[in-house]
N, C-alpha and C. Protein backbone atom coordinates (compact mmCIF):
# COMPACT_ATOMS: atom_id res chain seq x y z
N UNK A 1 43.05 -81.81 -12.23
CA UNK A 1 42.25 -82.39 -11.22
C UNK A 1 42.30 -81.60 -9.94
N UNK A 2 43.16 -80.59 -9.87
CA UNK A 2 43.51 -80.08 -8.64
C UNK A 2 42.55 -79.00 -8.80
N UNK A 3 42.21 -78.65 -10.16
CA UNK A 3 41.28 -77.58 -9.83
C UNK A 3 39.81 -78.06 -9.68
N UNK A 4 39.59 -79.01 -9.74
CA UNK A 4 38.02 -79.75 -9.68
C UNK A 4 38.10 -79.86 -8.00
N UNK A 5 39.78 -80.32 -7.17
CA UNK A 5 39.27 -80.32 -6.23
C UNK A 5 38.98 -78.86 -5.12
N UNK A 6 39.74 -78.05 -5.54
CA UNK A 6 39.10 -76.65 -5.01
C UNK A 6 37.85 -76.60 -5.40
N UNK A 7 37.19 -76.55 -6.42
CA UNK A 7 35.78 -76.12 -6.32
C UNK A 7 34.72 -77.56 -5.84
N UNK A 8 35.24 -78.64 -5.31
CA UNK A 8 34.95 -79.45 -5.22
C UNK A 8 34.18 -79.08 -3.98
N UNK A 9 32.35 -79.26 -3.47
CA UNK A 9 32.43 -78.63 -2.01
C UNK A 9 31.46 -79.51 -1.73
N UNK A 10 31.55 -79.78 -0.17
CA UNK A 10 30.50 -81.11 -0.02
C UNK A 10 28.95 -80.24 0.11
N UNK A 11 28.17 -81.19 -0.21
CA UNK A 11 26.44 -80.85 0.20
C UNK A 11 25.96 -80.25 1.35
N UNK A 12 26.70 -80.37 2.27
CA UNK A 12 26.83 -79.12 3.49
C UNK A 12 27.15 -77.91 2.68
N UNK A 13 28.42 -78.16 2.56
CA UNK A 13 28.39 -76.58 2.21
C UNK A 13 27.65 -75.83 0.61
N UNK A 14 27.51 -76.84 0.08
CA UNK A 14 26.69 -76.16 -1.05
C UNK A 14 25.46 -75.54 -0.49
N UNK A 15 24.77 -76.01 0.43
CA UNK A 15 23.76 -75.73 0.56
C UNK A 15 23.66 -74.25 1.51
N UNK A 16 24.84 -74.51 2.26
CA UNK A 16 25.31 -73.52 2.76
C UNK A 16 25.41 -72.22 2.33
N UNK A 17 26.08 -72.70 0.97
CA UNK A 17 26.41 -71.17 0.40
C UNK A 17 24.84 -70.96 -0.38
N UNK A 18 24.56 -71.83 -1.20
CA UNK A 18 23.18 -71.58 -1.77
C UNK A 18 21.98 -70.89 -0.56
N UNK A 19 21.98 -71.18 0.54
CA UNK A 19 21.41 -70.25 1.47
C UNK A 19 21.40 -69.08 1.57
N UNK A 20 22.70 -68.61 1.54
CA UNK A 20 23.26 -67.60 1.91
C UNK A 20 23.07 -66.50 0.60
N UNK A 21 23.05 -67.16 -0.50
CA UNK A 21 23.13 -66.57 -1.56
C UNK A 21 21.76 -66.34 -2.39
N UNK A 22 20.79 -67.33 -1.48
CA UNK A 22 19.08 -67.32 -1.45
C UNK A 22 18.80 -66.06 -0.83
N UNK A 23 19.29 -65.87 0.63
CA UNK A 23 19.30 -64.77 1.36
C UNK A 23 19.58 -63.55 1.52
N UNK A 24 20.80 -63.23 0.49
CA UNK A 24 21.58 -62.28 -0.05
C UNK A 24 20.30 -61.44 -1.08
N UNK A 25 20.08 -62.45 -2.02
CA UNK A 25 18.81 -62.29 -3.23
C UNK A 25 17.67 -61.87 -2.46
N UNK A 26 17.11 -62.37 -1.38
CA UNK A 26 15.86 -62.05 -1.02
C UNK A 26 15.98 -60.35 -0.57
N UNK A 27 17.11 -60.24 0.37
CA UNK A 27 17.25 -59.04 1.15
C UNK A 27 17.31 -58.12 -0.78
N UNK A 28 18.21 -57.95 -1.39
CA UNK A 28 17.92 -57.54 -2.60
C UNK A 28 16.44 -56.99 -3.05
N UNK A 29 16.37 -58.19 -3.07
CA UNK A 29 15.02 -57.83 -3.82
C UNK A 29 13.70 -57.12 -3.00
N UNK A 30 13.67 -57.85 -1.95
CA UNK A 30 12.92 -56.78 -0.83
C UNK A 30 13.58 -55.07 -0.83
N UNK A 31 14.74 -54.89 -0.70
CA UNK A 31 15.49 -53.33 -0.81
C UNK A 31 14.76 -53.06 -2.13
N UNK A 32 15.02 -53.32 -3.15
CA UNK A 32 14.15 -52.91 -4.64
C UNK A 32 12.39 -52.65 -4.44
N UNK A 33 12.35 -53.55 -4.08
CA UNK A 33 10.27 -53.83 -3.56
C UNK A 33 10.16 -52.41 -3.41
N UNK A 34 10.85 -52.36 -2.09
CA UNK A 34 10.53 -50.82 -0.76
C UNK A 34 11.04 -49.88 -1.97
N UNK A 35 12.04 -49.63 -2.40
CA UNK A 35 12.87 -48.31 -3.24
C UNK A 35 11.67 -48.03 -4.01
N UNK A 36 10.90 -49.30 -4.85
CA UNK A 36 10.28 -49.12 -5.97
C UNK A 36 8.65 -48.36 -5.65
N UNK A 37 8.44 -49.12 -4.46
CA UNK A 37 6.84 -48.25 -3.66
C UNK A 37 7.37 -47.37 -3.06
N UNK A 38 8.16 -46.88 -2.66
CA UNK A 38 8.71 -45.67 -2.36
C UNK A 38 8.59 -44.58 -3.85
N UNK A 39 9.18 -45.04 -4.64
CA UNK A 39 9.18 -44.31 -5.94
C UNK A 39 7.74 -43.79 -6.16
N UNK A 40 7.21 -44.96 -6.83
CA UNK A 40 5.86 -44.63 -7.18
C UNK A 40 5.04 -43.85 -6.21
N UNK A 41 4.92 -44.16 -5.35
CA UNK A 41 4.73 -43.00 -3.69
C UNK A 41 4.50 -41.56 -4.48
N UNK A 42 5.93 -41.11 -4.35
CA UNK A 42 6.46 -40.34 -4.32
C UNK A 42 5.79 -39.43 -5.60
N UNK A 43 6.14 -40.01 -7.07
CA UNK A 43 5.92 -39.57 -8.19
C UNK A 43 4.20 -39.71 -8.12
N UNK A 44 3.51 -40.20 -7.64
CA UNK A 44 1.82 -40.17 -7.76
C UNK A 44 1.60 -38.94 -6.84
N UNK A 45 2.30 -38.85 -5.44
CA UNK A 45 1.94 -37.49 -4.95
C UNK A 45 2.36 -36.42 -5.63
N UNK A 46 3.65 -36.17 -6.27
CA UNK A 46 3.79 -35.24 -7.48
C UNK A 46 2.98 -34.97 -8.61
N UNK A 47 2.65 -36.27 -9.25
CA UNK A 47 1.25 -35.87 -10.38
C UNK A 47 -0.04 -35.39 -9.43
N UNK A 48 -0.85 -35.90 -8.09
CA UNK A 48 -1.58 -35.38 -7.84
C UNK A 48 -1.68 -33.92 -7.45
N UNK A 49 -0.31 -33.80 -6.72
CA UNK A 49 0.36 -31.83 -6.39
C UNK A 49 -0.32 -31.64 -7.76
N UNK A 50 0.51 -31.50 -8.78
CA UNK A 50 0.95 -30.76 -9.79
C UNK A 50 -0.32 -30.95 -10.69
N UNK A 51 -1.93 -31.80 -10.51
CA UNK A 51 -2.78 -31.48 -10.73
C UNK A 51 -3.82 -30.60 -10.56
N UNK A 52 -3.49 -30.67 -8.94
CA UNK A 52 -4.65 -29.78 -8.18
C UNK A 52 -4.01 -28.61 -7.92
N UNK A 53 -2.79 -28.01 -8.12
CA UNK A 53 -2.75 -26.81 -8.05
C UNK A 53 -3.19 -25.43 -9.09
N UNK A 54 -3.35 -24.61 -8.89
CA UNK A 54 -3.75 -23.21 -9.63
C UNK A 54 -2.25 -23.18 -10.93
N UNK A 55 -3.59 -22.94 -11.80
CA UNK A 55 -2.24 -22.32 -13.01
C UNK A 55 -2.56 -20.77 -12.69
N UNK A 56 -1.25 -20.54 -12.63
CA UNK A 56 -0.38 -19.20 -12.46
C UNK A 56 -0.40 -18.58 -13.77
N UNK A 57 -0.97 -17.32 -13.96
CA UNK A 57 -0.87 -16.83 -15.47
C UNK A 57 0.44 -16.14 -14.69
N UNK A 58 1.40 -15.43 -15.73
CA UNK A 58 2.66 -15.18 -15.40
C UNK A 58 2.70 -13.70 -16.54
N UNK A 59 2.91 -12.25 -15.83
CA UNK A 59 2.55 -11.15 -17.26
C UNK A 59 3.72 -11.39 -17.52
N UNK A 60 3.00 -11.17 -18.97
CA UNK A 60 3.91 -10.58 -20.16
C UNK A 60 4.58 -9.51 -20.22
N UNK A 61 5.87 -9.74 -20.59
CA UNK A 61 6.60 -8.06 -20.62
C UNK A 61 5.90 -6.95 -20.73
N UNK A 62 5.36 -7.01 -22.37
CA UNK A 62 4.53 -5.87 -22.78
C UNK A 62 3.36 -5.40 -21.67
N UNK A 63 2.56 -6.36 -21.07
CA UNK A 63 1.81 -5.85 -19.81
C UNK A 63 2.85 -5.55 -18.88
N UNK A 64 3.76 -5.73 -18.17
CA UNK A 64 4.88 -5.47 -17.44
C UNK A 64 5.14 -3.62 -17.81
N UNK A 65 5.42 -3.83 -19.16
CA UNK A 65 5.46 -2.23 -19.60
C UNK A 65 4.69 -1.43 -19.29
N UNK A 66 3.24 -1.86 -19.62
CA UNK A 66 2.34 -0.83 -19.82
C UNK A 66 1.72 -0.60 -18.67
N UNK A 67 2.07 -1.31 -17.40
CA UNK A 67 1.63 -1.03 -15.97
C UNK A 67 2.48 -0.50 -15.60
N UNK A 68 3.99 -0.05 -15.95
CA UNK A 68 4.90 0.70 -15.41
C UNK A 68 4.58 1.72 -15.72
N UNK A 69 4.16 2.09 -17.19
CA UNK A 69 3.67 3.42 -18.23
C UNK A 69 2.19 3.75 -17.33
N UNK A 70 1.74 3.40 -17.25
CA UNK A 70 0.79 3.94 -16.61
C UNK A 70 0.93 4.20 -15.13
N UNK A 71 2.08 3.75 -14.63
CA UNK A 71 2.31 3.85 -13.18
C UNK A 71 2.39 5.08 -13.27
N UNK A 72 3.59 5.65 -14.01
CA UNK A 72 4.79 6.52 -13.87
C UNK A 72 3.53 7.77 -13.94
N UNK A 73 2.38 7.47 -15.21
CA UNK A 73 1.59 8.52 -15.77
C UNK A 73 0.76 9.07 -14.49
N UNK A 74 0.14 8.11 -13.69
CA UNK A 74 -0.66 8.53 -12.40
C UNK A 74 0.84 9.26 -11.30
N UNK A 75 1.58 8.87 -11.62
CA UNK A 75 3.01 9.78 -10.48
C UNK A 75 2.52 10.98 -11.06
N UNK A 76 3.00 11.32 -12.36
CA UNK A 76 2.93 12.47 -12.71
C UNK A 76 1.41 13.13 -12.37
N UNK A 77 0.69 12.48 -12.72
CA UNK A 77 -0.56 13.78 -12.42
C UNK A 77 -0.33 14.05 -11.42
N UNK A 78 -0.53 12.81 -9.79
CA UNK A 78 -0.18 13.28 -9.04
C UNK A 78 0.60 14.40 -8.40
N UNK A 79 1.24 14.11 -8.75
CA UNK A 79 2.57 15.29 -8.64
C UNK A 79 1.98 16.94 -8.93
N UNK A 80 1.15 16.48 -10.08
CA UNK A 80 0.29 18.25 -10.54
C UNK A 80 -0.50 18.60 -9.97
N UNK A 81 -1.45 17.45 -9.51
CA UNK A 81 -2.25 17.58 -7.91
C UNK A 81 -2.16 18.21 -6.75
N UNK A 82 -0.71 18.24 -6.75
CA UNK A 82 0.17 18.37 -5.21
C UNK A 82 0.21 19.96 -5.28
N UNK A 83 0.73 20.20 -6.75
CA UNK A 83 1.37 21.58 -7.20
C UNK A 83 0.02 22.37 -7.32
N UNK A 84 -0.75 22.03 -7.90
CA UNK A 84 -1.89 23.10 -7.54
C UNK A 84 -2.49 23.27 -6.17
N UNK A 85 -2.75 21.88 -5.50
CA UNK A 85 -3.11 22.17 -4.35
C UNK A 85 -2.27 22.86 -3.72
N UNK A 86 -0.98 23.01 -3.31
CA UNK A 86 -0.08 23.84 -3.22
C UNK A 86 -1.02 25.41 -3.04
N UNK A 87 -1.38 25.77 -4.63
CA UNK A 87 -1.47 26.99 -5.49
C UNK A 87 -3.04 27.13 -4.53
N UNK A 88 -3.60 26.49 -4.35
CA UNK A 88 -5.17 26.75 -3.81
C UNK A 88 -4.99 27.36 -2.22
N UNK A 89 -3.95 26.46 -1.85
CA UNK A 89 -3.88 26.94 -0.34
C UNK A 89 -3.45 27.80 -0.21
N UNK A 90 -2.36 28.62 -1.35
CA UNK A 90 -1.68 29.92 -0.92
C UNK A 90 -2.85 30.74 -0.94
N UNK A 91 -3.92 30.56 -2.15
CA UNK A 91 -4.94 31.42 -2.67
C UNK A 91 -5.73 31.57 -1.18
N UNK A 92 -6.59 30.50 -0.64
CA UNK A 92 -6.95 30.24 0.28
C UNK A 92 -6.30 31.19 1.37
N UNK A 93 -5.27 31.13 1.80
CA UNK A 93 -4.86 31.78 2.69
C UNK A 93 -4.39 33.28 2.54
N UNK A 94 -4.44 33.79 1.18
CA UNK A 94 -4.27 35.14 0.83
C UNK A 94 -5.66 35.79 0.82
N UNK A 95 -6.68 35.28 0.77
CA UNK A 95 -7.93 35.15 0.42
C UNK A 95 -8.69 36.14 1.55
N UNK A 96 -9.58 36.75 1.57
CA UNK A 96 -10.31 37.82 2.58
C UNK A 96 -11.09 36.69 3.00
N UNK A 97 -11.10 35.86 2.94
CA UNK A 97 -12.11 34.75 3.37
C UNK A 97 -12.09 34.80 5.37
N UNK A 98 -11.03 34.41 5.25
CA UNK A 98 -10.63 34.42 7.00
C UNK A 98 -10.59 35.37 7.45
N UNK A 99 -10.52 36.43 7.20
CA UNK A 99 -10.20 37.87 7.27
C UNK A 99 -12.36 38.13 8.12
N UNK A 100 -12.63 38.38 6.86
CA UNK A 100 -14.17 38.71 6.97
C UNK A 100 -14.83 37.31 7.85
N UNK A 101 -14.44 35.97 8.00
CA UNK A 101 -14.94 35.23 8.93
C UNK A 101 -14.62 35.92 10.43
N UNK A 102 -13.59 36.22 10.72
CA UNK A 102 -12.38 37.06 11.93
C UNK A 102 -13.29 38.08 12.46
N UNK A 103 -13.65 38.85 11.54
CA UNK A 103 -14.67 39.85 11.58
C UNK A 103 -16.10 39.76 12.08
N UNK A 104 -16.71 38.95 11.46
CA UNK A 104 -17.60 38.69 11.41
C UNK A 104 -18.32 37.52 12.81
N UNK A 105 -16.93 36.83 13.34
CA UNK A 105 -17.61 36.34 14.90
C UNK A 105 -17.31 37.37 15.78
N UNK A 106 -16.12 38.70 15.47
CA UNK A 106 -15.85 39.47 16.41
C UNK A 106 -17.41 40.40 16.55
N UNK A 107 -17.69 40.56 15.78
CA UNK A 107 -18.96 41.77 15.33
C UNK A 107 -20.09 40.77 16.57
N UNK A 108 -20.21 39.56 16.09
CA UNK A 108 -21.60 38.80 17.37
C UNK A 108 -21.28 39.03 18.33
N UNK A 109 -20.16 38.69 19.20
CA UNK A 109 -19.14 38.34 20.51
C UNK A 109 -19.30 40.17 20.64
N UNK A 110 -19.38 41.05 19.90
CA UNK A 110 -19.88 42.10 20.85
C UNK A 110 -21.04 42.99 20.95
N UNK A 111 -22.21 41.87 19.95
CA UNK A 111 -23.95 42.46 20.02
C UNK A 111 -23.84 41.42 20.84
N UNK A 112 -23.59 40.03 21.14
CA UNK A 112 -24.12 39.39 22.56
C UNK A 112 -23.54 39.92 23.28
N UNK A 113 -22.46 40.83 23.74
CA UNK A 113 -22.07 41.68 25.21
C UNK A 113 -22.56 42.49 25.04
N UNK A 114 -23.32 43.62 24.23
CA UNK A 114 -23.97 44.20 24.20
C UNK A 114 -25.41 44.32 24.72
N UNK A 115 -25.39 43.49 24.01
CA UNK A 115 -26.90 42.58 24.44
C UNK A 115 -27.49 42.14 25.89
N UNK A 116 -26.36 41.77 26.53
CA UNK A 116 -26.70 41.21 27.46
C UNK A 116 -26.30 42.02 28.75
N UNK A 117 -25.01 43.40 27.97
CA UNK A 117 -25.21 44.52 29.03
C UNK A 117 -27.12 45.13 29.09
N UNK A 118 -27.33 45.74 28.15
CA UNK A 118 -28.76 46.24 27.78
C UNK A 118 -29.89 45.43 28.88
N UNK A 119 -29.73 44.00 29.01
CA UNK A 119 -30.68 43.74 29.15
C UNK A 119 -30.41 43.78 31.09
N UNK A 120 -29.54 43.49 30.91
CA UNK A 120 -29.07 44.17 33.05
C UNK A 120 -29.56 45.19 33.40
N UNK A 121 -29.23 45.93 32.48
CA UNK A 121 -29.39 48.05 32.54
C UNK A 121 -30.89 47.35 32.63
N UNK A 122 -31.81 46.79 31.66
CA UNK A 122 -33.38 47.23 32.17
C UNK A 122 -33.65 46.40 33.25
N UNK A 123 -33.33 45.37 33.79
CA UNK A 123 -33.27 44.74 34.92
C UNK A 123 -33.40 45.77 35.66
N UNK A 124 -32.37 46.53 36.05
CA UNK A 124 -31.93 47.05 37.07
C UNK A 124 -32.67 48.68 36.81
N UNK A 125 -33.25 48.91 35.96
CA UNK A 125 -33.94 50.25 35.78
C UNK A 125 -35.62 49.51 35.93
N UNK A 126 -36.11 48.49 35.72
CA UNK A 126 -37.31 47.83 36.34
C UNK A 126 -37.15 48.09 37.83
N UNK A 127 -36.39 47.38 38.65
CA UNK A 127 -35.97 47.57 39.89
C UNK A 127 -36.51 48.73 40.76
N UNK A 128 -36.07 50.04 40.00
CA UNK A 128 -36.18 51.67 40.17
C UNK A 128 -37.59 51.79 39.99
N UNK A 129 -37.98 51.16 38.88
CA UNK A 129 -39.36 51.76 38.58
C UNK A 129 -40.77 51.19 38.86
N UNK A 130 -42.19 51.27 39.58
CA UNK A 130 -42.76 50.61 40.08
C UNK A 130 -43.73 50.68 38.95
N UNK A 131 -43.92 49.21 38.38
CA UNK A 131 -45.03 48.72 37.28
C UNK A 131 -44.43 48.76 36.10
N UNK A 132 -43.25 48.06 36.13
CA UNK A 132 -42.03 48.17 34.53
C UNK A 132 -42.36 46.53 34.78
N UNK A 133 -42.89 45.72 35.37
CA UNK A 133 -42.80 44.36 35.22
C UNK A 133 -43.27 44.21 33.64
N UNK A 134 -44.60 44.69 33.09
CA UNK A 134 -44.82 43.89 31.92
C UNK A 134 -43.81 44.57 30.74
N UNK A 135 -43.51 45.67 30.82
CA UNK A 135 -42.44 46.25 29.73
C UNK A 135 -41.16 45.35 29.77
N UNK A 136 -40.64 44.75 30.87
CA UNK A 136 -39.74 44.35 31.40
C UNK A 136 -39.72 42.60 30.40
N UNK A 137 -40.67 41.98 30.79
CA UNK A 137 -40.77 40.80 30.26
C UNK A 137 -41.13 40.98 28.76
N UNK A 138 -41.89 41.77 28.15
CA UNK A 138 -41.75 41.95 26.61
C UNK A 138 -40.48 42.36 25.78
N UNK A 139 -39.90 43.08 26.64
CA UNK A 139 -38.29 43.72 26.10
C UNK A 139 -37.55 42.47 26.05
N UNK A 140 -37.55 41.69 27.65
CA UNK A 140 -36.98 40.39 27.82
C UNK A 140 -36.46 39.78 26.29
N UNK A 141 -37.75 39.22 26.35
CA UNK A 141 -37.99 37.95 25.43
C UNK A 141 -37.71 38.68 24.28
N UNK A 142 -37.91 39.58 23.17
CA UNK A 142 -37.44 40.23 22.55
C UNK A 142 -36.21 40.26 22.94
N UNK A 143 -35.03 40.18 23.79
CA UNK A 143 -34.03 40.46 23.31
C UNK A 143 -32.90 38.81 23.32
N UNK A 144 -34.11 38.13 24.13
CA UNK A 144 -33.71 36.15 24.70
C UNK A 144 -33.26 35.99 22.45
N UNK A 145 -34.72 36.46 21.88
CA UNK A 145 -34.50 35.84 20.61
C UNK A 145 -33.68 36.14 19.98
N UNK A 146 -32.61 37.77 20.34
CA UNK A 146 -31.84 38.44 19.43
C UNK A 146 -30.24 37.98 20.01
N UNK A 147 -30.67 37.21 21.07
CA UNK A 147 -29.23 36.43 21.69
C UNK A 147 -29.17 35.39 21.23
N UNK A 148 -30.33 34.23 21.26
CA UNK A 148 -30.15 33.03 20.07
C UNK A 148 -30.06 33.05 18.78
N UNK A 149 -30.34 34.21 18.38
CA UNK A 149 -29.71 34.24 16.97
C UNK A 149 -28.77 34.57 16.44
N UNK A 150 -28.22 35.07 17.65
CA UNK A 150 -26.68 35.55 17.10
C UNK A 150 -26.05 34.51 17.82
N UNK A 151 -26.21 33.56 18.96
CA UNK A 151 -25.84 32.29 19.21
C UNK A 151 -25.54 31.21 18.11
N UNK A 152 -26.64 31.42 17.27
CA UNK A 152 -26.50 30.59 15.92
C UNK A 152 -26.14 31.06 14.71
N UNK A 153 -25.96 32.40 14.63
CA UNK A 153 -24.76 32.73 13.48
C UNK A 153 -23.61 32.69 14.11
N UNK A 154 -22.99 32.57 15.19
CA UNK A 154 -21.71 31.99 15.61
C UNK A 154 -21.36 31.02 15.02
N UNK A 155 -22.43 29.86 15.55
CA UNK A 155 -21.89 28.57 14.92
C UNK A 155 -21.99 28.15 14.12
N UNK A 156 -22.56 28.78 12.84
CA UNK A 156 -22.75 28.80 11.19
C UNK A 156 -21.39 29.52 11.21
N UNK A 157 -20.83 30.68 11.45
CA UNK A 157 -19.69 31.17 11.03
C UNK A 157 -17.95 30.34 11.73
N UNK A 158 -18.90 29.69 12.93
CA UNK A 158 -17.98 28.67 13.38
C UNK A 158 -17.19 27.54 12.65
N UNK A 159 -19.03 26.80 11.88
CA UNK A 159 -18.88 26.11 10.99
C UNK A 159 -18.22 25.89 9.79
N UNK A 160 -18.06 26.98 9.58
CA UNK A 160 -16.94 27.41 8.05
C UNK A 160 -16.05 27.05 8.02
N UNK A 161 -15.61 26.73 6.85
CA UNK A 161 -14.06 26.34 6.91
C UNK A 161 -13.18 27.02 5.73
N UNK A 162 -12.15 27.49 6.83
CA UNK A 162 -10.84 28.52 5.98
C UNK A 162 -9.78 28.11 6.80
N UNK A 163 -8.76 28.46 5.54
CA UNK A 163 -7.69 27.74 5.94
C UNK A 163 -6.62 28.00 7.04
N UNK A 164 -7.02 29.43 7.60
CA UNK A 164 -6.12 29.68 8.84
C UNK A 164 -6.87 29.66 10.15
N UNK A 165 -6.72 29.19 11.71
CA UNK A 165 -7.13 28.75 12.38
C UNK A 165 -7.60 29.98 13.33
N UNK A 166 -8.56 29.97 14.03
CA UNK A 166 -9.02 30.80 14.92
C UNK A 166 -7.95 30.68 16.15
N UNK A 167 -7.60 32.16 16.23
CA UNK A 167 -6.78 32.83 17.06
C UNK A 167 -6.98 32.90 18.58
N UNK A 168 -8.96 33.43 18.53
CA UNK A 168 -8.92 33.76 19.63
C UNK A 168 -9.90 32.92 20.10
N UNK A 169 -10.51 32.78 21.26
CA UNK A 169 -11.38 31.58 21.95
C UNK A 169 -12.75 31.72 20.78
N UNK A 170 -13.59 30.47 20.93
CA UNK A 170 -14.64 30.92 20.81
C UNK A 170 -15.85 31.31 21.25
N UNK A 171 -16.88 32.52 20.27
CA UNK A 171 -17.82 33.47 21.20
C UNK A 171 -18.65 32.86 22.38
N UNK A 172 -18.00 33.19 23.26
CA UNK A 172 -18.74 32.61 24.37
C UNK A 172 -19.98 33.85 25.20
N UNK A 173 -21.28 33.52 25.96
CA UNK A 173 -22.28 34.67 25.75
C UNK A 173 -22.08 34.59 27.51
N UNK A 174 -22.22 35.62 28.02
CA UNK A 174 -22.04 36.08 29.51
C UNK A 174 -23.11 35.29 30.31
C-alpha cells in the first residue's frame, strides 16, 4: 500500500504533470515539423541543382593519350621548324642578297648627287650665257624626271627585305 501511496498524486498535480508532458510532446514534435521541412528543403534544392546542371563528359584515358601523342608530335615538328629556320637565316645572311641591295642604294645616293651637282653646273653656266633660258628649262625637266626615278628605285630597294639591317642613313636627295 505504501507503494500505491507514492504514486498516489492528487488531480492538481496530475494535471500538472500531464501539462507539462503535453508541452514537452508539442515542443517535440514542432522540433521534428521544422527538422523535417528543413530536410525536404534541402534535398528538393539538391534534386533541382543536380537537374539543371550540365553533364560533364569526362576524357577517356585513351583520348588523354592520344592528345598527349599528338601534343608531343606538333613539339617535335616544331622544334624542326625552329632548326631550319635557324638554317634559312644563316643562308639569308650569307646570301649576296644584302650585299647587292648595299650596292645598289649606294649606286642612286650617288646619280642623285650627281644629278643634282649637273643640274647647278647648268644653272650657273645659264647665268654666264645670254639666251640658255629655253635649253635650260628642257635639260631641267629632263633631269626633275631622272631624280624621281631614282627617288623611287630607292624606295623599291628600300622596300626589300633582307636579313641584315641598313648601316648607313637612308638616300636622302640634296
Amino acid at each position: 500500500m505504501e507503494d500505491e501511496k507514492e504514486f498516489d498524486l492528487s488531480e492538481g498535480q496530475r494535471i500538472s504533470l500531464l501539462e507539462r508532458t503535453v508541452s514537452f510532446n508539442r515542443k517535440v514534435v514542432i522540433v521534428l515539423v521544422v527538422l523535417s521541412v528543413v530536410g525536404l528543403s534541402a534535398l528538393s534544392t539538391l534534386g533541382i541543382v543536380s537537374l539543371l546542371k550540365e553533364d560533364i563528359a569526362y576524357a577517356k584515358a585513351a583520348e588523354l593519350e592520344l592528345v598527349k601523342k599528338e601534343n608531343e608530335a606538333l613539339r617535335i615538328q616544331m622544334a624542326a621548324f625552329e632548326k631550319s629556320l635557324v638554317q634559312y637565316r644563316k643562308i639569308m645572311d650569307t646570301s649576296q642578297a644584302s650585299g647587292f641591295k648595299e650596292i645598289l642604294l649606294d649606286q642612286e645616293q650617288s646619280y642623285q648627287t650627281h644629278l643634282s651637282a649637273l643640274k647647278q653646273g647648268m644653272r650657273d653656266l645659264a647665268k654666264m650665257m645670254p639666251g640658255s633660258r629655253t635649253w635650260l628649262e628642257m635639260y631641267d625637266e629632263q633631269m626633275d624626271i631622272a631624280l624621281e626615278e631614282s627617288r623611287q628605285r630607292v624606295q623599291e630597294l628600300a622596300a626589300i627585305q633582307t636579313s641584315e639591317l641598313r648601316k648607313k642613313p637612308a638616300a636622302t636627295t640634296p
